[in-house]
Protein backbone atom coordinates (compact mmCIF):
# COMPACT_ATOMS: atom_id res chain seq x y z
CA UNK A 1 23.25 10.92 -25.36
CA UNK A 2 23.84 7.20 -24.21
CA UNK A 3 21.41 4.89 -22.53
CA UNK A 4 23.39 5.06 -19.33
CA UNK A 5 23.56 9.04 -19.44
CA UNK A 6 19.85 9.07 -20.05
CA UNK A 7 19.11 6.81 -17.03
CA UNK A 8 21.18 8.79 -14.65
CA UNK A 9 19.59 11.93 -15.95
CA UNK A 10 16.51 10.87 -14.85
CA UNK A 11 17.38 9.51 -12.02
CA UNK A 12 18.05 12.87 -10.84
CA UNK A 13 14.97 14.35 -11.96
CA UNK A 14 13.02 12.35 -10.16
CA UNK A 15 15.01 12.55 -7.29
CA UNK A 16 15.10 16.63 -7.73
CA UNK A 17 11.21 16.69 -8.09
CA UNK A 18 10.73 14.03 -5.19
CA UNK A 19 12.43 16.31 -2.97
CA UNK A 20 10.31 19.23 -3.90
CA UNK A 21 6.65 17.45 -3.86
CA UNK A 22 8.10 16.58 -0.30
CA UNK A 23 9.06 19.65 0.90
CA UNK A 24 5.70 21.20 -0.59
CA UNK A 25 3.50 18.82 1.55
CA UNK A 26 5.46 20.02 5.05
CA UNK A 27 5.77 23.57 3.65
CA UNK A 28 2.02 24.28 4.68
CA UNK A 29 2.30 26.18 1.24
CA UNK A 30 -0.35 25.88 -1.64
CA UNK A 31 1.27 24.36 -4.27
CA UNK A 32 1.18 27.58 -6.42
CA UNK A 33 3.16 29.54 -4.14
CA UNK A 34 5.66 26.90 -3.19
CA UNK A 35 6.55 26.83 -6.83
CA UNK A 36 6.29 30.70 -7.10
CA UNK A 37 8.81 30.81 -4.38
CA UNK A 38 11.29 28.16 -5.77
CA UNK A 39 11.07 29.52 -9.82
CA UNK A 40 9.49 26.03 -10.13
CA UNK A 41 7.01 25.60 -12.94
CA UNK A 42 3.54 24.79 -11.31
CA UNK A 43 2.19 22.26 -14.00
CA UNK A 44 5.35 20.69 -13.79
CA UNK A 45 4.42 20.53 -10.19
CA UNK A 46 1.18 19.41 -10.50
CA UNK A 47 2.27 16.45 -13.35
CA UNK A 48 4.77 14.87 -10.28
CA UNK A 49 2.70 15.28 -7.82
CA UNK A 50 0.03 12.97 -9.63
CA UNK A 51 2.76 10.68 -10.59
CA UNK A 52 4.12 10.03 -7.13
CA UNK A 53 0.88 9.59 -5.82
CA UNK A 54 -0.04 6.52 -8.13
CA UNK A 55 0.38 3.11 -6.46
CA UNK A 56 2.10 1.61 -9.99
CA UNK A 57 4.21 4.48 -9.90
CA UNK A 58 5.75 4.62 -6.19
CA UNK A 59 9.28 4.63 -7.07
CA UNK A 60 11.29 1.76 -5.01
CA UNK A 61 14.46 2.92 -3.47
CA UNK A 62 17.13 0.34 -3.15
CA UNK A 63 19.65 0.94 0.07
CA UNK A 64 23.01 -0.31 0.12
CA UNK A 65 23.38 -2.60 3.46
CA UNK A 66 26.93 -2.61 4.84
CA UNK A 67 27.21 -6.45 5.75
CA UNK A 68 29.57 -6.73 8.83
CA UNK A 69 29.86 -8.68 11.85
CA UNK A 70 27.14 -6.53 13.95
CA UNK A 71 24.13 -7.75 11.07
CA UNK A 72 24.14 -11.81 10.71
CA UNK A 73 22.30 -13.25 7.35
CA UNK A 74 21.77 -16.87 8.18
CA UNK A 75 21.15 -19.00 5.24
CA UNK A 76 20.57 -22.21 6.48
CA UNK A 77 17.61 -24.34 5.69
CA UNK A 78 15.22 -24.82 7.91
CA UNK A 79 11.07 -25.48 8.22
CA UNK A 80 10.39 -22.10 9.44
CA UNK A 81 12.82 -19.64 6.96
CA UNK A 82 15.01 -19.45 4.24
CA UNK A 83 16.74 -16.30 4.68
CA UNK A 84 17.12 -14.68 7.84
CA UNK A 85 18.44 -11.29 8.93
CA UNK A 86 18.98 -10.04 12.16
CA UNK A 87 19.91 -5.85 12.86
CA UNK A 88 21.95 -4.52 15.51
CA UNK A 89 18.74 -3.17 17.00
CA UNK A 90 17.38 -7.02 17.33
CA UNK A 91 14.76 -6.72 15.12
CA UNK A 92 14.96 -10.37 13.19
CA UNK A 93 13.16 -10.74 9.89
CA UNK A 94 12.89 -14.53 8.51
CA UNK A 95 11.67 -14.84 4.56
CA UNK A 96 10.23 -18.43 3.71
CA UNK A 97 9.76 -19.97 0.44
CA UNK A 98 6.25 -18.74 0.35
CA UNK A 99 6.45 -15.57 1.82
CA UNK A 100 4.51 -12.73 0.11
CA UNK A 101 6.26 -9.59 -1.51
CA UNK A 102 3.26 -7.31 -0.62
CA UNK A 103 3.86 -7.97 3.40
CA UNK A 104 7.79 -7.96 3.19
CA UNK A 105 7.31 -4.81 1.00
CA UNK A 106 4.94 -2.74 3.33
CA UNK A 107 7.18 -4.03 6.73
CA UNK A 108 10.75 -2.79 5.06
CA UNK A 109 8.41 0.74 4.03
CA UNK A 110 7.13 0.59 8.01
CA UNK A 111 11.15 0.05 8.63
CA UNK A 112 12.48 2.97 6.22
CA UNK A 113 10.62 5.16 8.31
CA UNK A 114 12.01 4.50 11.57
């Protein structure tokens, strides 16, 4: 099996177990019977659940962004940002120099969800 195969494959196991430790959670089901009901193997389960739940381990999804005329990316330098991006929905975001990856992190996570 190559590298690339490998990658991909688990890509999609995580991807196939993220949607089921999702669904579990909004299922109001224990975790036992969710599995029981899906022919899902509970420790199997269990081992995901702990591993999505780790801080070091939150997977980061990457979104493609269509650039077209309706979303503006102004690079221009300037005192107060050096990348700016502006959404259809005129929500502006500015990133300085010395702007911190834990805030930009948490407000594109707040963003994901709306």
């Amino acid at each position: 099996m190559t590298r690339q195969s490998t990658k991909a494959e688990r890509q999609r196991r995580v991807r196939h177990w993220q949607a089921h430790i999702s669904a579990q959670k909004g299922s109001g089901l224990s975790r036992a019977e969710y599995c029981k009901q899906h022919n899902l193997s509970y420790h199997a389960a269990s081992y995901w659940s702990r591993k999505f739940s780790q801080p070091e381990h939150k997977q980061t999804n990457l979104v493609p962004v269509n650039f077209s005329s309706s979303i503006k990316i102004n690079r221009e330098r300037s005192t107060r940002s050096e990348l700016k991006v502006i959404l259809p929905s005129k929500i502006a975001i500015e990133v300085g120099d010395d702007f911190s990856p834990v805030a930009l992190a948490k407000l594109l996570a707040v963003l994901e969800r709306d």
